[in-house]
PDB file of N, CA and C in Angstrom:
ATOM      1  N   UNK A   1     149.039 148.668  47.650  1.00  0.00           N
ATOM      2  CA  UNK A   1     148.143 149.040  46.578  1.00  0.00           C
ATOM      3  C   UNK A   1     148.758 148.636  45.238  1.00  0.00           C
ATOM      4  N   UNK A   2     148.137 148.532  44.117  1.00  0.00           N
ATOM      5  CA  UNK A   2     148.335 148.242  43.446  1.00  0.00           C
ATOM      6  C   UNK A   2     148.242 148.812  42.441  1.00  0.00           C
ATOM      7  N   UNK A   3     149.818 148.851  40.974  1.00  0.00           N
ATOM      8  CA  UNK A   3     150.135 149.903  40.461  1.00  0.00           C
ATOM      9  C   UNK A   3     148.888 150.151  39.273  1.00  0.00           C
ATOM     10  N   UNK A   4     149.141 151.474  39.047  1.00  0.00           N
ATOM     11  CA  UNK A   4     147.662 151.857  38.397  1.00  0.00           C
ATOM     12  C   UNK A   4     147.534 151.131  37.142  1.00  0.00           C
ATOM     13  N   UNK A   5     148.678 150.810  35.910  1.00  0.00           N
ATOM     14  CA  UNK A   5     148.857 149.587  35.413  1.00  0.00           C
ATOM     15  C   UNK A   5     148.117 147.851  35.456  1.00  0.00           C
ATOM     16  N   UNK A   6     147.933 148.030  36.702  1.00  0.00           N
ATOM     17  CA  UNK A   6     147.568 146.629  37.073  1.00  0.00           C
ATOM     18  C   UNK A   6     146.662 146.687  37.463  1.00  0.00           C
ATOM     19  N   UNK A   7     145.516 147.306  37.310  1.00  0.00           N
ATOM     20  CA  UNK A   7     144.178 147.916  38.140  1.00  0.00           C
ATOM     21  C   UNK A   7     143.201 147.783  36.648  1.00  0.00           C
ATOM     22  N   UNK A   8     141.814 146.859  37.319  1.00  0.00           N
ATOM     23  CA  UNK A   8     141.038 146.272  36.476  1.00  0.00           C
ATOM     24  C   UNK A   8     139.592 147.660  36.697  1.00  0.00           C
ATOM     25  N   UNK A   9     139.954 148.293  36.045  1.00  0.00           N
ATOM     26  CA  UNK A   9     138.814 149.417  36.866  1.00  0.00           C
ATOM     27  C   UNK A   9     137.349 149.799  35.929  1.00  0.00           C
ATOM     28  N   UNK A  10     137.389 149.917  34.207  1.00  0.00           N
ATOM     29  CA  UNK A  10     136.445 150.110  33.570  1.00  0.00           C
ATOM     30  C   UNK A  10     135.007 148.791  33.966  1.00  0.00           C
ATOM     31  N   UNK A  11     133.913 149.417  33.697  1.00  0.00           N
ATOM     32  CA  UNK A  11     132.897 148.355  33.989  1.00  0.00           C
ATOM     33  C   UNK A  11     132.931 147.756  32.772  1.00  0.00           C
ATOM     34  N   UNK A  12     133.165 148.414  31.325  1.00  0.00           N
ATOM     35  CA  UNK A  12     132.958 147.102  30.360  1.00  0.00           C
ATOM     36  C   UNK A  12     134.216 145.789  30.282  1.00  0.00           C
ATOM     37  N   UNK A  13     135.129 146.561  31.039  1.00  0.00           N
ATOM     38  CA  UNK A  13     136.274 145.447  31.239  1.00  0.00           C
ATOM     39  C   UNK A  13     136.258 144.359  32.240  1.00  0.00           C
ATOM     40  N   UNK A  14     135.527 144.706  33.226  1.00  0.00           N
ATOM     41  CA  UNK A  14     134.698 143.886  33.663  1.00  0.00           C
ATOM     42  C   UNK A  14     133.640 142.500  33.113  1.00  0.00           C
ATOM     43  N   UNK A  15     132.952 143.875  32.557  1.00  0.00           N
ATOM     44  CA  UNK A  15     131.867 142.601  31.988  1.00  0.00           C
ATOM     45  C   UNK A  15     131.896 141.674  30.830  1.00  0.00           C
ATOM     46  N   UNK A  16     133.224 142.353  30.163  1.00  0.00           N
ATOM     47  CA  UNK A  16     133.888 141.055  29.180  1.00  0.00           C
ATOM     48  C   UNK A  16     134.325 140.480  29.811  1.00  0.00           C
ATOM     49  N   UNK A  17     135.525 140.215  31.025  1.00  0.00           N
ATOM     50  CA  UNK A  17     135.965 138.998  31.768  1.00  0.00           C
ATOM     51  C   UNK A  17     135.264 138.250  32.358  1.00  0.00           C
ATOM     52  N   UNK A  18     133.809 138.540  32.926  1.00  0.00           N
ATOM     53  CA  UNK A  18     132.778 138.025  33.523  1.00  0.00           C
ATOM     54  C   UNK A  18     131.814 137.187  32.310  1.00  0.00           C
ATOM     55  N   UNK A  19     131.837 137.896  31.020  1.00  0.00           N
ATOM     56  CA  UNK A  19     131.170 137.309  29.842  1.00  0.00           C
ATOM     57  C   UNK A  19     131.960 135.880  29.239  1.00  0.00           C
ATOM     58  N   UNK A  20     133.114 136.289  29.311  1.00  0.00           N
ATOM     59  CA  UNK A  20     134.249 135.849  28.112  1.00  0.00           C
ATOM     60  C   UNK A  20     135.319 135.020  28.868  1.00  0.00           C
ATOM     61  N   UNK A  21     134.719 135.265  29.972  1.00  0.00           N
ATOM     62  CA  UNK A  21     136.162 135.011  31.119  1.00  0.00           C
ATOM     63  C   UNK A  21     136.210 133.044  31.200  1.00  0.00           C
ATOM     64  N   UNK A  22     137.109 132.623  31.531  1.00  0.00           N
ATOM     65  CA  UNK A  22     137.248 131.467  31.817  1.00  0.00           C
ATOM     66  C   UNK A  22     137.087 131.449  33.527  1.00  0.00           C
ATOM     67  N   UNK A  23     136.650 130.171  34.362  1.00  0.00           N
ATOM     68  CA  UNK A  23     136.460 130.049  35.847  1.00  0.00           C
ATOM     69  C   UNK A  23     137.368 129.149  36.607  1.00  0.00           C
ATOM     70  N   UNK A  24     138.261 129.573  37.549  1.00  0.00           N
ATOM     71  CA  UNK A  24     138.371 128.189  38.035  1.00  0.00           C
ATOM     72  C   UNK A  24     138.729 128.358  39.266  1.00  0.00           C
ATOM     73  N   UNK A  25     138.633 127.272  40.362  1.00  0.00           N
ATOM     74  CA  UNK A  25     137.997 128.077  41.980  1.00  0.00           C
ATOM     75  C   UNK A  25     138.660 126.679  42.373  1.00  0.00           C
ATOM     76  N   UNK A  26     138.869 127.004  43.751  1.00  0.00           N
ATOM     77  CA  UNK A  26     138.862 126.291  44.650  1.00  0.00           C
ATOM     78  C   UNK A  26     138.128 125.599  45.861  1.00  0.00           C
ATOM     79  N   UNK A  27     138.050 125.092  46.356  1.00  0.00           N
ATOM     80  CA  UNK A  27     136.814 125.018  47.240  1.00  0.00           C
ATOM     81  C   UNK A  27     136.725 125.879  48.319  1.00  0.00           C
ATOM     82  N   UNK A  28     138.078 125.817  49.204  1.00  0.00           N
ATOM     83  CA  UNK A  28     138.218 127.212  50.045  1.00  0.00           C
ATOM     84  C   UNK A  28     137.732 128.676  50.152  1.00  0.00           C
ATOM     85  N   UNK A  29     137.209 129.051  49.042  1.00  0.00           N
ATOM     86  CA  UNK A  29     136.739 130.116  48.945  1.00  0.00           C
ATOM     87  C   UNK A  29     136.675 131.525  48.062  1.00  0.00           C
ATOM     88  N   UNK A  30     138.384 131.050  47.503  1.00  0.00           N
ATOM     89  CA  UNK A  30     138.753 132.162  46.133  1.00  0.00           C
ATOM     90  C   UNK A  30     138.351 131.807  44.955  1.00  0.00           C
ATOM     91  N   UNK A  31     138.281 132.167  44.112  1.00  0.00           N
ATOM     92  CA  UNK A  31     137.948 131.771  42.656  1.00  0.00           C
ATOM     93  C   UNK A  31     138.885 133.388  41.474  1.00  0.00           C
ATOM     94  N   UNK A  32     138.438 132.356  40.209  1.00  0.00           N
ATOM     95  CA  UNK A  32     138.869 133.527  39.449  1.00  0.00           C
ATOM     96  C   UNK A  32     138.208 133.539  38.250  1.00  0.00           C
ATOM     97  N   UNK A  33     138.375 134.436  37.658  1.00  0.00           N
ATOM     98  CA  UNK A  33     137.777 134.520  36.181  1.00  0.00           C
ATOM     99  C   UNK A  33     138.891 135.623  35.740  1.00  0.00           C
ATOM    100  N   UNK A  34     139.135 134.946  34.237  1.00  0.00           N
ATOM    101  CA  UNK A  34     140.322 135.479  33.633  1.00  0.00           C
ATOM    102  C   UNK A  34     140.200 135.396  31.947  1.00  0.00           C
ATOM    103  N   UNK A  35     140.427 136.527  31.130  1.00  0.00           N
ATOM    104  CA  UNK A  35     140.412 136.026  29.668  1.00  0.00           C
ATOM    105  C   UNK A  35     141.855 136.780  29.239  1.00  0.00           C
ATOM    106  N   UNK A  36     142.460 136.382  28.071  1.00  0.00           N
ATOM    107  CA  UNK A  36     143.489 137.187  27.921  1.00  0.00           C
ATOM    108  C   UNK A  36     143.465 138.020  26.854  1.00  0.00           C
ATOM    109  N   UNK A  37     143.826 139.175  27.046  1.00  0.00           N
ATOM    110  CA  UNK A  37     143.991 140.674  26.227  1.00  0.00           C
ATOM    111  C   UNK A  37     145.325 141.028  25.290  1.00  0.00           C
ATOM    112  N   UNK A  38     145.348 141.769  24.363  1.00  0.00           N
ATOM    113  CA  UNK A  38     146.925 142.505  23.979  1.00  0.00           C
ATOM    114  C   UNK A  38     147.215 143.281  24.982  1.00  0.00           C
ATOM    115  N   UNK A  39     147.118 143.365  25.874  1.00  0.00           N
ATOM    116  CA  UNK A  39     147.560 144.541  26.526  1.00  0.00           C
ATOM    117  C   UNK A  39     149.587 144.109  27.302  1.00  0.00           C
ATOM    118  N   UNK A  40     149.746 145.076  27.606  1.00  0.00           N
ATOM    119  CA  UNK A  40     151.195 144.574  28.011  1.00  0.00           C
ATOM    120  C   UNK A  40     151.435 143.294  29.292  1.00  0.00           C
ATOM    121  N   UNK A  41     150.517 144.537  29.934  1.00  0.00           N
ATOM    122  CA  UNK A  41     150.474 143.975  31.542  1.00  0.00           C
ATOM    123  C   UNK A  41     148.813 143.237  31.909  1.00  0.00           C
ATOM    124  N   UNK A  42     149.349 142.297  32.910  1.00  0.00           N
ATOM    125  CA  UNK A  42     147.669 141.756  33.756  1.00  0.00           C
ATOM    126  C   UNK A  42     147.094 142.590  34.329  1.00  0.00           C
ATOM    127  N   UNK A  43     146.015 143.000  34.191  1.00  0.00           N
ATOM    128  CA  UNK A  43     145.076 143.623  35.271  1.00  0.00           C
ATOM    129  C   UNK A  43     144.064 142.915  36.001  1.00  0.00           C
ATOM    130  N   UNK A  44     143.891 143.428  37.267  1.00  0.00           N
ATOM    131  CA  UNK A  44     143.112 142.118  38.183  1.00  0.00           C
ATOM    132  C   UNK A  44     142.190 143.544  38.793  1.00  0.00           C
ATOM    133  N   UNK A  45     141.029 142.898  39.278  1.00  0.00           N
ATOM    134  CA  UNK A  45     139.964 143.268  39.498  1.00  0.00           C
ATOM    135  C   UNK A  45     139.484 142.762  41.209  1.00  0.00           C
ATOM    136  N   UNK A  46     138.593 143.294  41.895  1.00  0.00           N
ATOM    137  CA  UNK A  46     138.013 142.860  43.092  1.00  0.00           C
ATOM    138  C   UNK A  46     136.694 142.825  43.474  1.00  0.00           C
ATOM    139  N   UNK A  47     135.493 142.438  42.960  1.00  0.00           N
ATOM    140  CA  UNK A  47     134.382 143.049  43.384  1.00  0.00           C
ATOM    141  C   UNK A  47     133.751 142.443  44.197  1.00  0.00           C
ATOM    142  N   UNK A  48     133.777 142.670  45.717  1.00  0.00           N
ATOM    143  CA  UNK A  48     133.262 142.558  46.660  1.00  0.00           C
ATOM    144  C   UNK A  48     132.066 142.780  47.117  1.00  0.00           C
ATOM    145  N   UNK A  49     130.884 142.068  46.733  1.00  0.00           N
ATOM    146  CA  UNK A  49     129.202 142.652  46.812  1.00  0.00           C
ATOM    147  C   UNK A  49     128.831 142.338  48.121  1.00  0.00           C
ATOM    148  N   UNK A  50     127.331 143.234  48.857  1.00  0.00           N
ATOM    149  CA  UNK A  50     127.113 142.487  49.480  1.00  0.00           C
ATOM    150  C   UNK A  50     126.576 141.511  50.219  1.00  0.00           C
ATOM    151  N   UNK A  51     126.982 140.364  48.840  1.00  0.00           N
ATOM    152  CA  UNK A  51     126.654 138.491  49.566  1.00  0.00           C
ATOM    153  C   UNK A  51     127.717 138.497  50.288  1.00  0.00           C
ATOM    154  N   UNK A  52     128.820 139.395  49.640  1.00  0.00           N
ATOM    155  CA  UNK A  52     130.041 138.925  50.779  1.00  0.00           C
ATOM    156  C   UNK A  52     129.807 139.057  52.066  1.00  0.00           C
ATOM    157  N   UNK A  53     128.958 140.271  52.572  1.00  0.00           N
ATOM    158  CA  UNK A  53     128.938 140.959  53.750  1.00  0.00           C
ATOM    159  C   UNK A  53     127.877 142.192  53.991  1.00  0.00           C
ATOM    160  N   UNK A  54     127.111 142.202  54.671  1.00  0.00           N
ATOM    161  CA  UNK A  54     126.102 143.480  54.810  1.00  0.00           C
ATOM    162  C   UNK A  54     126.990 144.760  55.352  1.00  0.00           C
ATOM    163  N   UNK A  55     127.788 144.669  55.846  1.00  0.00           N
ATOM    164  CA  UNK A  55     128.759 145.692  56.271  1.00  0.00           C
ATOM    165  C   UNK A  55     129.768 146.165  55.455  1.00  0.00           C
ATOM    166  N   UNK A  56     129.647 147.540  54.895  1.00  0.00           N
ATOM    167  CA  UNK A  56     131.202 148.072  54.323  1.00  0.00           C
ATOM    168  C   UNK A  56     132.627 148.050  54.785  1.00  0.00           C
ATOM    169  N   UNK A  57     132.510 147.794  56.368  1.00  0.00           N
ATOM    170  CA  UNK A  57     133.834 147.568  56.498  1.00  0.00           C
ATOM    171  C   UNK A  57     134.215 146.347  56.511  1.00  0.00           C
ATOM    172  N   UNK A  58     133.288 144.716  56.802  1.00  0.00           N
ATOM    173  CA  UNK A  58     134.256 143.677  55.906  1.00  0.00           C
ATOM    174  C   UNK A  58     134.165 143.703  54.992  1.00  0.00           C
ATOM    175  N   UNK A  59     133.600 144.208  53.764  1.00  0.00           N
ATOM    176  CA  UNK A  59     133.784 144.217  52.480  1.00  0.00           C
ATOM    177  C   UNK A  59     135.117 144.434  52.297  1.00  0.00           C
ATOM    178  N   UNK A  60     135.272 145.890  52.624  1.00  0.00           N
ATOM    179  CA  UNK A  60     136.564 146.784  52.425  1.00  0.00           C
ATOM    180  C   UNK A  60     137.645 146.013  53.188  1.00  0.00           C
ATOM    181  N   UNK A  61     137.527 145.647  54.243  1.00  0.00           N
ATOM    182  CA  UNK A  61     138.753 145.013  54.893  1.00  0.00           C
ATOM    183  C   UNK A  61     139.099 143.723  53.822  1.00  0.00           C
ATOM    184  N   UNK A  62     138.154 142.992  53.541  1.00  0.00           N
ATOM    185  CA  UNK A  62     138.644 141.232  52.720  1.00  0.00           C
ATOM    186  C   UNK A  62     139.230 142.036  50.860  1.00  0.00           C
ATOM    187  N   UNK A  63     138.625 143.501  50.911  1.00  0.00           N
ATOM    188  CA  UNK A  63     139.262 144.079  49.177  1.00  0.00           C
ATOM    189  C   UNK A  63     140.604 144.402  49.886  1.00  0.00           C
ATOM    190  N   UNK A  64     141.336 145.059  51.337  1.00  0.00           N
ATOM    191  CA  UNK A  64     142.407 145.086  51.070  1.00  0.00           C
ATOM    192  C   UNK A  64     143.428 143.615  51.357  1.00  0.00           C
ATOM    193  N   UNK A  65     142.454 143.047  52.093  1.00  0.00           N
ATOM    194  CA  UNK A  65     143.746 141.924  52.069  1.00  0.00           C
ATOM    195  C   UNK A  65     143.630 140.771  50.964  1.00  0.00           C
ATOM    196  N   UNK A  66     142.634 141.214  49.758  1.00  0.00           N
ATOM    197  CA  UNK A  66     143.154 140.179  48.476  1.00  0.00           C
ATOM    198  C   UNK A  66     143.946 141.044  47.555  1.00  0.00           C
ATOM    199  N   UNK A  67     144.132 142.424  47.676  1.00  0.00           N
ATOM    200  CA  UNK A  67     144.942 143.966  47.617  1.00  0.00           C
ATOM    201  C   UNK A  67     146.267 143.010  47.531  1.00  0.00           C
ATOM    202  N   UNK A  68     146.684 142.766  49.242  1.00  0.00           N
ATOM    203  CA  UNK A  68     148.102 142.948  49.659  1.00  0.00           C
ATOM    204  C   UNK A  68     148.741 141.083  48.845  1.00  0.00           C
ATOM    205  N   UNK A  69     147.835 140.871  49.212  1.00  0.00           N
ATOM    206  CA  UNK A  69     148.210 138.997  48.742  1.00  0.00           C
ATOM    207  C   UNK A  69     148.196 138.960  46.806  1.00  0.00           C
ATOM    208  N   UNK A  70     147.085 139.928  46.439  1.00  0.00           N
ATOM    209  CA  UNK A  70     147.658 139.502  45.090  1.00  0.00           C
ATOM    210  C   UNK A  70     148.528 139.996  44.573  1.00  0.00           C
ATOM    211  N   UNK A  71     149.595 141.356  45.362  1.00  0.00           N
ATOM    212  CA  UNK A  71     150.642 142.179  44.918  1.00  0.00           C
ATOM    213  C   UNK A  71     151.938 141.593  45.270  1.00  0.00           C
ATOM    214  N   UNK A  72     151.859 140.022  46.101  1.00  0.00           N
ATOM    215  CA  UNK A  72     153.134 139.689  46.078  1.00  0.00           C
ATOM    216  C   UNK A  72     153.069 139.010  44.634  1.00  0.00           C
ATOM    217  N   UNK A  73     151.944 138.499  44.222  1.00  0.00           N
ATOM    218  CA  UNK A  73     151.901 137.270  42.902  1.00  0.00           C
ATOM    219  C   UNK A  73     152.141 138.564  41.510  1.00  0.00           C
ATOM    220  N   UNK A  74     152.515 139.939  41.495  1.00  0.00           N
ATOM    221  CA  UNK A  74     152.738 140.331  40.325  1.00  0.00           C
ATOM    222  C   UNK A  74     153.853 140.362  39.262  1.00  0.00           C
ATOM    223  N   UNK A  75     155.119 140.203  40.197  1.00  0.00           N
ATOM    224  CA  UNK A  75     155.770 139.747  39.149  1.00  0.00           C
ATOM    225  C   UNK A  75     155.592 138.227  39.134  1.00  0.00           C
ATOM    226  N   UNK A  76     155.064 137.185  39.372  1.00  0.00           N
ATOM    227  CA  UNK A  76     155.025 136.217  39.009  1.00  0.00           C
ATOM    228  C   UNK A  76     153.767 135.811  37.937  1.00  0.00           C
ATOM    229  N   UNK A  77     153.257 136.728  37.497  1.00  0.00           N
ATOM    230  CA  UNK A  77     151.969 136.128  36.777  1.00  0.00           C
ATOM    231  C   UNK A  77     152.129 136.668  35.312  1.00  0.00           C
ATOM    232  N   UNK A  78     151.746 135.704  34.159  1.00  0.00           N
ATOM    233  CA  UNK A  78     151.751 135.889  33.128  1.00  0.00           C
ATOM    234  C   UNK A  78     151.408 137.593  32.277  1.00  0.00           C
ATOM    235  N   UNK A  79     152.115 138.037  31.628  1.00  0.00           N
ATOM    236  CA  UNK A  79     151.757 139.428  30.971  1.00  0.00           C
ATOM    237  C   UNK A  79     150.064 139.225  29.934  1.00  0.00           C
ATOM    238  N   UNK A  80     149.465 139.564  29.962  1.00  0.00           N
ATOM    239  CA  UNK A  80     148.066 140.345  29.443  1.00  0.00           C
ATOM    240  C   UNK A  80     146.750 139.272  29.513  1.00  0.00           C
ATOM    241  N   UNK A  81     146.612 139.649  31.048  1.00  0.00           N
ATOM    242  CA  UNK A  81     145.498 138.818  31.363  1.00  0.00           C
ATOM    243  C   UNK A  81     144.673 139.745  32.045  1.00  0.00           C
ATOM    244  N   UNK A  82     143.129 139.718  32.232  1.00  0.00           N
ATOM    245  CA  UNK A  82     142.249 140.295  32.857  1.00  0.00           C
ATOM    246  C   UNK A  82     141.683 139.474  33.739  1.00  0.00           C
ATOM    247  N   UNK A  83     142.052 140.043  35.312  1.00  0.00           N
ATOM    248  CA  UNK A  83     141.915 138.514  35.967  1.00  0.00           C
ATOM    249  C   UNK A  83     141.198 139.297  37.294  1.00  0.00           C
ATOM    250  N   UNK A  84     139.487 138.427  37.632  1.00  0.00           N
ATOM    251  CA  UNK A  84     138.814 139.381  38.835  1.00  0.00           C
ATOM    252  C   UNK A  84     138.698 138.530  39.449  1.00  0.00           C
ATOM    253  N   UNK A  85     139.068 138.635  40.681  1.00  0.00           N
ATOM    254  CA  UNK A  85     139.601 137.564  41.872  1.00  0.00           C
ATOM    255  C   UNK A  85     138.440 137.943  42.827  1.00  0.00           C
ATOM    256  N   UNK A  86     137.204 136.542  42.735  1.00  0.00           N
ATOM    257  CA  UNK A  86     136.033 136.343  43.542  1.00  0.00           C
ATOM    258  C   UNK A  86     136.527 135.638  44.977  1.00  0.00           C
ATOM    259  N   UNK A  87     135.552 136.374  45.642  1.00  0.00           N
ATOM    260  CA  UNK A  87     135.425 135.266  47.388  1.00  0.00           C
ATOM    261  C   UNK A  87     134.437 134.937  47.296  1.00  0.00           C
ATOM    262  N   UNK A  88     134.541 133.928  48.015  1.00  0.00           N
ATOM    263  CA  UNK A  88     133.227 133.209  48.230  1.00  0.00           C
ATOM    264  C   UNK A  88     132.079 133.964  49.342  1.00  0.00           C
ATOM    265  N   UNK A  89     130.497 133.937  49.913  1.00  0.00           N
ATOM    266  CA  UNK A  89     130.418 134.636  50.886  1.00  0.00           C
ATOM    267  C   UNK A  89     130.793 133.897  52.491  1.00  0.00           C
ATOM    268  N   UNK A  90     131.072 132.280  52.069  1.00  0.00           N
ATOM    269  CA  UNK A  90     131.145 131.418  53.383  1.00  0.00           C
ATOM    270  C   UNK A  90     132.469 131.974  54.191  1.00  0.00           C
ATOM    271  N   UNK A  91     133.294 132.915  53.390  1.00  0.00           N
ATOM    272  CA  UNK A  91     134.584 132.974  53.855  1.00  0.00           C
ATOM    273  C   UNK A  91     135.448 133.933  54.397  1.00  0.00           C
ATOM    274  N   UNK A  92     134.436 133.890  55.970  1.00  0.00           N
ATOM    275  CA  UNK A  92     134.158 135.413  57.143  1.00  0.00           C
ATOM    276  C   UNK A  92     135.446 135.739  57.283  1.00  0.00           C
ATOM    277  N   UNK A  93     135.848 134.959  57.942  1.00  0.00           N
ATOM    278  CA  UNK A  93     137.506 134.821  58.255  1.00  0.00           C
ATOM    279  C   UNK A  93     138.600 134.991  57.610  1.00  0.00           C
ATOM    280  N   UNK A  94     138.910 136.410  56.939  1.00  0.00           N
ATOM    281  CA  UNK A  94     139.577 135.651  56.082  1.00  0.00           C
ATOM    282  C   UNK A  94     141.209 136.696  56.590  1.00  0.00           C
ATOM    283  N   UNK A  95     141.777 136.226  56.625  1.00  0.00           N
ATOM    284  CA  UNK A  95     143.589 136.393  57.364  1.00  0.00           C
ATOM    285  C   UNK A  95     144.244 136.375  55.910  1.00  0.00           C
ATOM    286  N   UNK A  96     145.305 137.094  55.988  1.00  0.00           N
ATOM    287  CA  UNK A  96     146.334 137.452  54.728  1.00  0.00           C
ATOM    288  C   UNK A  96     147.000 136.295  54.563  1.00  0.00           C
ATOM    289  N   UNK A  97     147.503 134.962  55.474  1.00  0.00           N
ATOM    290  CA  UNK A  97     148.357 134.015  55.180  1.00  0.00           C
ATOM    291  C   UNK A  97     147.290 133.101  54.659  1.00  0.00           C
ATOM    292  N   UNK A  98     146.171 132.777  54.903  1.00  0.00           N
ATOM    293  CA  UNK A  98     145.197 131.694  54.230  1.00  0.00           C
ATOM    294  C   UNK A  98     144.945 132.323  52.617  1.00  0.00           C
ATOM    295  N   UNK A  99     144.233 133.934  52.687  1.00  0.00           N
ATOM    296  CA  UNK A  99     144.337 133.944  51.118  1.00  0.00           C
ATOM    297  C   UNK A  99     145.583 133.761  50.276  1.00  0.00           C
ATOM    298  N   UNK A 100     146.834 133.938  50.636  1.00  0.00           N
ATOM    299  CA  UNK A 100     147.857 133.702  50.026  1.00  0.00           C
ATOM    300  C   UNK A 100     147.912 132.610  49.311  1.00  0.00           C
ATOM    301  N   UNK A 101     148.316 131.484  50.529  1.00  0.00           N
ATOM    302  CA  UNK A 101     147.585 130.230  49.967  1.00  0.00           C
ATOM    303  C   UNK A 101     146.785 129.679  48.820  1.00  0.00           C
ATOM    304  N   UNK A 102     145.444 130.558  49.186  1.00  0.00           N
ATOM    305  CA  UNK A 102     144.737 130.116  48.229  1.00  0.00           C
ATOM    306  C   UNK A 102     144.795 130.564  47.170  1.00  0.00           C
ATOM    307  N   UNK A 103     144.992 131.719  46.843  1.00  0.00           N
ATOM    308  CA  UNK A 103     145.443 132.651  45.566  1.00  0.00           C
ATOM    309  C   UNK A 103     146.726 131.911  44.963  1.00  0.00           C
ATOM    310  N   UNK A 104     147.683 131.592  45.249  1.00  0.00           N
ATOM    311  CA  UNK A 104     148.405 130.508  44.857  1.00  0.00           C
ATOM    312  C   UNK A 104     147.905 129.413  44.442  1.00  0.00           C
ATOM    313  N   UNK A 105     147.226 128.673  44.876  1.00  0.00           N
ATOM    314  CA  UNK A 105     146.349 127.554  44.541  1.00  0.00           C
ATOM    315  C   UNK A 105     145.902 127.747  43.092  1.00  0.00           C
ATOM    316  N   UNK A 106     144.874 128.646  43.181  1.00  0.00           N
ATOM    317  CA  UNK A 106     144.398 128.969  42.077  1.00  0.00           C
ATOM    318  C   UNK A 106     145.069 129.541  40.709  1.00  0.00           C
ATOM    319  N   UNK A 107     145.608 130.271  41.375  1.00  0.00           N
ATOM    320  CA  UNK A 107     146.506 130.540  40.100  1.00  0.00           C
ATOM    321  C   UNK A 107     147.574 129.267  39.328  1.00  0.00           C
ATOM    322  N   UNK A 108     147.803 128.767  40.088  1.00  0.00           N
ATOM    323  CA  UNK A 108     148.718 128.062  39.391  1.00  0.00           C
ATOM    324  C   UNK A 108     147.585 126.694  38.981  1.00  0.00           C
ATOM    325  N   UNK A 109     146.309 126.435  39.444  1.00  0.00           N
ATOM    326  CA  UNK A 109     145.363 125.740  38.875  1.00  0.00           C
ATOM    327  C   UNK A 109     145.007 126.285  37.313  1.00  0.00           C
ATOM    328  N   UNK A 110     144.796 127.926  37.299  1.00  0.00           N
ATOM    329  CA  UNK A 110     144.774 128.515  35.938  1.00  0.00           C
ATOM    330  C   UNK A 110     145.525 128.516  34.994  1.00  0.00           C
ATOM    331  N   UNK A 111     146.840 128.454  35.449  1.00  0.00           N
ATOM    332  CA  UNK A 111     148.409 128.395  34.619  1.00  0.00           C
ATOM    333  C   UNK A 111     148.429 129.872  34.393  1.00  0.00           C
ATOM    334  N   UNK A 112     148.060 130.684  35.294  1.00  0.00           N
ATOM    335  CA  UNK A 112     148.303 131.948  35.216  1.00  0.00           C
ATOM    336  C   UNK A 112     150.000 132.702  35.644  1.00  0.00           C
ATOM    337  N   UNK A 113     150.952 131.291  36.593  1.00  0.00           N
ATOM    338  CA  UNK A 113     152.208 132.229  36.937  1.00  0.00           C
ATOM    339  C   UNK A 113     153.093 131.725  35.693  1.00  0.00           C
ATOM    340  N   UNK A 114     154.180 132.176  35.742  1.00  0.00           N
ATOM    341  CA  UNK A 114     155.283 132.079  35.313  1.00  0.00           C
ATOM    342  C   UNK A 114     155.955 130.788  35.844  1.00  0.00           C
TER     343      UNK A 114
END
């Protein structure tokens, strides 16, 4: 889980990164939208609708494993960014070592690590 610090949780904080946010995706299936804040620390976001899935439990299962994969990338990612990490809905399958991957991908497509 991820520390309460780093947790994208208000809806208007949301809807400025979604307004204001910059995009940039991969084809695989992750994407991101990110704008940057004063704030100290990054906060990242998950919103899992469902195009992802008619069922709450893959919803909930693909929110914890972009959970566990984006908590290895925290100390590596730039300080005061608001960053909500989209799936695609093509992307049923989804295993903790492929999003890794791709969350890597992307991020470093954004110039979001260190």
């Amino acid at each position: 889980m991820l520390p309460k610090q780093h947790r994208l949780i208000r809806r208007e904080d949301f809807a400025t990164t979604f307004d204001r946010g910059s995009y940039t995706s991969i084809h695989e299936g992750v994407a991101i939208k990110f704008v940057k804040t004063i704030l100290p620390d990054s906060r990242i976001g998950f919103p899992i609708g469902k195009n992802f899935s008619k069922k709450a439990a893959a919803r909930n299962r693909a929110r914890r494993v972009l959970r566990a994969a984006t908590f290895q990338f925290l100390s590596q990612l730039k300080p005061g960014f608001d960053i909500i990490i989209l799936i695609k809905p093509g992307y049923k399958n989804i295993e903790y070592k492929k999003v890794t991957e791709d969350l890597k991908k992307v991020f470093i497509k954004a110039n979001l690590l260190k």
